[in-house]
N, C-alpha and C. Protein backbone atom coordinates (compact mmCIF):
# COMPACT_ATOMS: atom_id res chain seq x y z
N UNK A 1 51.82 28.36 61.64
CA UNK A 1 51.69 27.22 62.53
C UNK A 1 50.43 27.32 63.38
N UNK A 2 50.00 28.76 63.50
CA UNK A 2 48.99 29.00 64.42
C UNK A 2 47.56 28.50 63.34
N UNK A 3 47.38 27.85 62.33
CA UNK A 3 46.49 27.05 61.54
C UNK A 3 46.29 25.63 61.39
N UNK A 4 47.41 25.34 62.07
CA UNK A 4 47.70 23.64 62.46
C UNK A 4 47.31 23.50 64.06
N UNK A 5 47.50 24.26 64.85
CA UNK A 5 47.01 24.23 66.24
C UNK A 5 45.45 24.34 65.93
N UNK A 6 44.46 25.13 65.02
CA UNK A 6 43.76 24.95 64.97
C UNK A 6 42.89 23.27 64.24
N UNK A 7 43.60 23.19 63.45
CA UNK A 7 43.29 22.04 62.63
C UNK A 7 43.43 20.82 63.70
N UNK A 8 44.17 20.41 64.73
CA UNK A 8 44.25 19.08 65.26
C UNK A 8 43.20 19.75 66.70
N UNK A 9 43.19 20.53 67.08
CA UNK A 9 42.93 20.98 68.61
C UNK A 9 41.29 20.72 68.22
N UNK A 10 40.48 19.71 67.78
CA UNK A 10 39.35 19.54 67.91
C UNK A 10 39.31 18.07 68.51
N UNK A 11 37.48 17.88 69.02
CA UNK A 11 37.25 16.48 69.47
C UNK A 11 36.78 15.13 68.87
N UNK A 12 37.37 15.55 67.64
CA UNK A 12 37.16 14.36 66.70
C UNK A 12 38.49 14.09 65.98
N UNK A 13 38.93 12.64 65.99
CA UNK A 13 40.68 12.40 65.48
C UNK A 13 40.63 13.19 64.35
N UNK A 14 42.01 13.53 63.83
CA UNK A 14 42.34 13.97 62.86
C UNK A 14 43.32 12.85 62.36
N UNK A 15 43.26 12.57 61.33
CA UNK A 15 44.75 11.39 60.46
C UNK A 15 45.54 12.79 59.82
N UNK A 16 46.27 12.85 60.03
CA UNK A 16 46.90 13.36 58.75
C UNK A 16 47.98 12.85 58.05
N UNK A 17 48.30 13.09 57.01
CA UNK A 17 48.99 12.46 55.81
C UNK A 17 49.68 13.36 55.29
N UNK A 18 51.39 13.48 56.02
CA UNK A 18 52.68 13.77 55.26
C UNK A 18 52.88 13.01 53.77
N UNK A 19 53.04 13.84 52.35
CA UNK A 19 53.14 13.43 51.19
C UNK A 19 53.91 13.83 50.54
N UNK A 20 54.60 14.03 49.56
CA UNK A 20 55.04 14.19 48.05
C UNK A 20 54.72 14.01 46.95
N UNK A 21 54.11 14.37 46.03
CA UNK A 21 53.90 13.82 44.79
C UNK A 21 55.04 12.66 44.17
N UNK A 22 55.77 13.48 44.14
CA UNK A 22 57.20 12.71 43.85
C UNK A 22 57.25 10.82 44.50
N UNK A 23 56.78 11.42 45.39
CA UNK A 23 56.76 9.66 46.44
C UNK A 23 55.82 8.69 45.62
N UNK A 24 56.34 7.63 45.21
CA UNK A 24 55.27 6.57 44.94
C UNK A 24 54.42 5.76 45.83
N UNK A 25 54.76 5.62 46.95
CA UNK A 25 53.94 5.35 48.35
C UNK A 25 53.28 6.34 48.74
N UNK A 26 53.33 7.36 48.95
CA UNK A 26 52.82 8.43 49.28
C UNK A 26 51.56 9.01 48.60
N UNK A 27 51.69 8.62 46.64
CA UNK A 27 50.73 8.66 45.87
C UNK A 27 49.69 7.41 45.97
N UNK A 28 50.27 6.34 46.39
CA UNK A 28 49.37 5.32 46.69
C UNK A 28 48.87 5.31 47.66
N UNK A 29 49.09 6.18 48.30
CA UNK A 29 47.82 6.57 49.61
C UNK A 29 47.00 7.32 49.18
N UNK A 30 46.37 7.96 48.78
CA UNK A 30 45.82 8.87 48.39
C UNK A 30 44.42 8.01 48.28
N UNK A 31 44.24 6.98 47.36
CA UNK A 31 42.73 6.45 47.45
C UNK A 31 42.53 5.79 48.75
N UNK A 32 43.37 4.95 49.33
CA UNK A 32 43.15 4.22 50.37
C UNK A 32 42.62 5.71 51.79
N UNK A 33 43.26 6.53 51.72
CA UNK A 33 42.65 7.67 52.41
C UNK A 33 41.50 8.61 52.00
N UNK A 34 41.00 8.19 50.56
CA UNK A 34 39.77 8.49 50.34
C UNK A 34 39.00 7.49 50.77
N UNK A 35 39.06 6.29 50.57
CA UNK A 35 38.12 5.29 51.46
C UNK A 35 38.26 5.47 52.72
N UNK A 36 39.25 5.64 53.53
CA UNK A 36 39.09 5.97 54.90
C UNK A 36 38.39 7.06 55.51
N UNK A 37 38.48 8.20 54.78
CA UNK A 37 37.22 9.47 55.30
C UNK A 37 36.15 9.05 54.85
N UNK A 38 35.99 8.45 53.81
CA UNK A 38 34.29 7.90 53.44
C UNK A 38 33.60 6.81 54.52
N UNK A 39 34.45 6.17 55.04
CA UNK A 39 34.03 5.12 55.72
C UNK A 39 33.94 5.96 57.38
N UNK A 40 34.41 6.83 57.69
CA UNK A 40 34.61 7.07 58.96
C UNK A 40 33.76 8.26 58.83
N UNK A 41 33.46 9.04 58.15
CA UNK A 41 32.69 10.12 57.85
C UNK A 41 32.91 11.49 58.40
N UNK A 42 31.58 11.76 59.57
CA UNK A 42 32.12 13.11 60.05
C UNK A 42 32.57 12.65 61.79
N UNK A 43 32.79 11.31 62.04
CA UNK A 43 33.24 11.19 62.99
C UNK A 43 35.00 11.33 63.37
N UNK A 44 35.73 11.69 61.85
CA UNK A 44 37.02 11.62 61.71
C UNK A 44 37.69 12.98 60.59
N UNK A 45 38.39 13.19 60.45
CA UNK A 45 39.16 14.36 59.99
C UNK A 45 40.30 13.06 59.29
N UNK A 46 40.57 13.46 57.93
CA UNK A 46 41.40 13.08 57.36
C UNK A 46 41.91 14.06 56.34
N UNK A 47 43.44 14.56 56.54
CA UNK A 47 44.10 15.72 56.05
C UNK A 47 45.37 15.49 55.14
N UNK A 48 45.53 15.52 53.66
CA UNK A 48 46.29 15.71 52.98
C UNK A 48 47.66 16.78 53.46
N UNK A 49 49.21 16.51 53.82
CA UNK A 49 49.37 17.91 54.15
C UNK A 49 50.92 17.53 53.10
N UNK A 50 51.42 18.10 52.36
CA UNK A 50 51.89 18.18 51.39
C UNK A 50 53.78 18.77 51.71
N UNK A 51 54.54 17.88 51.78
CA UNK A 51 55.76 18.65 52.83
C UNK A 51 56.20 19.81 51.90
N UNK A 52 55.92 18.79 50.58
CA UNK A 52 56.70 20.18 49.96
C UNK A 52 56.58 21.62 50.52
N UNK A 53 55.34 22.22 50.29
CA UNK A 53 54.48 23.06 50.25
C UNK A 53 54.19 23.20 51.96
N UNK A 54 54.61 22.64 52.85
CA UNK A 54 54.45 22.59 54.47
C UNK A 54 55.68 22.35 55.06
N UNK A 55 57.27 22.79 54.59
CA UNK A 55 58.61 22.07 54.76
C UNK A 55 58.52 22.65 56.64
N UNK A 56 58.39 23.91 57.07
CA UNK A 56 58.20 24.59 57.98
C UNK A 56 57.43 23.47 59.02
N UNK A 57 56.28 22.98 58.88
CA UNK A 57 55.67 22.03 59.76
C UNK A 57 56.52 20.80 59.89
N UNK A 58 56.70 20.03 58.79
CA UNK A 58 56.79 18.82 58.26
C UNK A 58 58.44 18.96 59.40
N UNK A 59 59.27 19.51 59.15
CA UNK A 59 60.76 19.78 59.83
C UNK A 59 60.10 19.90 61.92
N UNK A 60 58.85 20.82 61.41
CA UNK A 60 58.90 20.78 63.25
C UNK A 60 58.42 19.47 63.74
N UNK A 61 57.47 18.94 62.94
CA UNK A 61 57.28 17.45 63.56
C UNK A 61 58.02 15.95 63.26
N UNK A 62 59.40 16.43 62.94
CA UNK A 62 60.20 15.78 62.38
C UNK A 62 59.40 14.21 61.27
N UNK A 63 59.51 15.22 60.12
CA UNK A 63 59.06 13.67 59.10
C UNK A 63 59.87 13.60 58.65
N UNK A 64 60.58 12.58 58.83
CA UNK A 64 61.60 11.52 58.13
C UNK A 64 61.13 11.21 56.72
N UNK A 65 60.24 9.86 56.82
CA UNK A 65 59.89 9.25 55.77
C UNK A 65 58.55 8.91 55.81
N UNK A 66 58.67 9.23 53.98
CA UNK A 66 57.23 9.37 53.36
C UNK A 66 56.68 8.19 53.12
N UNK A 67 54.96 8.25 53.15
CA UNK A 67 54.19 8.68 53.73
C UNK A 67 54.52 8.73 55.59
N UNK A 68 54.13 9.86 56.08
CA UNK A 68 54.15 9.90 57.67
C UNK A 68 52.15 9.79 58.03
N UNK A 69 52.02 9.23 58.65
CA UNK A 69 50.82 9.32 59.28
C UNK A 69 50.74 9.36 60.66
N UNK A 70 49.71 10.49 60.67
CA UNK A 70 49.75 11.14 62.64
C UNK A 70 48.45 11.22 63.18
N UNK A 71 47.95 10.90 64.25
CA UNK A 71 46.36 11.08 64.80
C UNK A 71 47.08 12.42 65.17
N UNK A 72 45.76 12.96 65.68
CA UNK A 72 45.63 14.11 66.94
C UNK A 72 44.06 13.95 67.17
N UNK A 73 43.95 14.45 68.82
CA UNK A 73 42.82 14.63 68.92
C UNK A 73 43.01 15.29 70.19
N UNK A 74 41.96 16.46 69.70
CA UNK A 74 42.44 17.64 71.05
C UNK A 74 43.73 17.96 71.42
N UNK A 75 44.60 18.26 70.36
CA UNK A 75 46.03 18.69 69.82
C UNK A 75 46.91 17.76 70.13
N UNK A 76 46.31 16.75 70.97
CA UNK A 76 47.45 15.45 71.36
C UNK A 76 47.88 14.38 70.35
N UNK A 77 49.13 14.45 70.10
CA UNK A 77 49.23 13.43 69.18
C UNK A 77 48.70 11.90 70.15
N UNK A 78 48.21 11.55 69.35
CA UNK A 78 47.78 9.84 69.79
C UNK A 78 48.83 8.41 68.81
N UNK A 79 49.08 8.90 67.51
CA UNK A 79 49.35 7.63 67.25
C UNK A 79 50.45 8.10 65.74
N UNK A 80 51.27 7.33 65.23
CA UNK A 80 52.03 7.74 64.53
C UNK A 80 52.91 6.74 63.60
N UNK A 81 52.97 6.86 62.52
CA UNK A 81 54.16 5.92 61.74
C UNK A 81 54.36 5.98 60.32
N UNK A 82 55.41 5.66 59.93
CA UNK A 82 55.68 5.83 58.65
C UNK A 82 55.42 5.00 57.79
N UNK A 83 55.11 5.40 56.64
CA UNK A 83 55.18 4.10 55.69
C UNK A 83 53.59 3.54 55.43
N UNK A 84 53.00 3.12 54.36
CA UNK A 84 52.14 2.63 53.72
C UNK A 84 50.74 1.64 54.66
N UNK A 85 49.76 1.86 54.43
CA UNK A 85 48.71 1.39 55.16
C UNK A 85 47.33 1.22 54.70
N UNK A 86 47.00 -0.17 54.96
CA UNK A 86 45.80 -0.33 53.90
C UNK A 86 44.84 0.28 54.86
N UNK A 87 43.70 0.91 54.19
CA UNK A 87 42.07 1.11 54.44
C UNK A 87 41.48 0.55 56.14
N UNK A 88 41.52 -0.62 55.50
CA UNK A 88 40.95 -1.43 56.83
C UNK A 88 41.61 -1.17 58.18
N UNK A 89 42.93 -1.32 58.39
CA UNK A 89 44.00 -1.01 59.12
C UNK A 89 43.82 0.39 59.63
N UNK A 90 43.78 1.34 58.70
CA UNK A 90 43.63 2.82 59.19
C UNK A 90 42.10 3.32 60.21
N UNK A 91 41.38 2.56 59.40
CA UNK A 91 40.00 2.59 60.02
C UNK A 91 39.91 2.40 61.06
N UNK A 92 40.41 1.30 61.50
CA UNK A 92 40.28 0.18 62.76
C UNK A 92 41.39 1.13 63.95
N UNK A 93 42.46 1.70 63.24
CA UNK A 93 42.98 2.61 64.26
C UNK A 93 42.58 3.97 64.72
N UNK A 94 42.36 4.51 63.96
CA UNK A 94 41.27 5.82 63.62
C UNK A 94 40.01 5.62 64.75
N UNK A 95 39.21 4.72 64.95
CA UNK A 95 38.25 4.39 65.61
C UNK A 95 38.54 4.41 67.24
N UNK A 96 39.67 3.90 67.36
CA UNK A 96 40.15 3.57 68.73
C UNK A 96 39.56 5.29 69.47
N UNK A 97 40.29 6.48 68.73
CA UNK A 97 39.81 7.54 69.26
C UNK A 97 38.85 8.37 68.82
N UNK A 98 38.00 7.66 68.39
CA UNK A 98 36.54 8.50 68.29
C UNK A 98 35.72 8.47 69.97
């Protein structure tokens, strides 16, 4: 856990992205969050984090349902919700805390 305190505790947002393979929403994020780090660049952090393979995190920050998407910036969560999100949308929120 002490690698996730590092990962959000910077001054540029972080998105991250609770997934499953298994999830069909969850797989359909995947490009729309490659356009979103391309478009936002190095002003934003955008993080794949995989529950399977992260059940230990994913349980402490209680994810319900897949896809979960979370800001942080400077370890504070800022913004949060479940469920599917186009490009544009993510961007436009993402920005608020740059």
């Amino acid at each position: 856990m002490s690698k996730f305190g590092e990962l959000i505790d910077v001054n540029i947002p972080v998105l991250l992205n609770f997934f499953t393979e298994w999830n069909e929403q969850s797989v359909a994020m995947h490009p729309v969050l490659r356009d979103v780090a391309a478009a936002l660049g190095d002003k934003a952090k955008v993080i794949k984090i995989d529950v399977e393979k992260n059940k230990e995190l994913a349980e402490a920050l209680r994810v319900k349902g897949l896809p979960t998407l979370i800001i942080y910036k400077q370890g504070e969560m800022k913004w949060r919700q479940s469920g599917e999100q186009d490009a544009n949308t993510l961007i436009a929120i993402v920005q608020k805390y740059i």
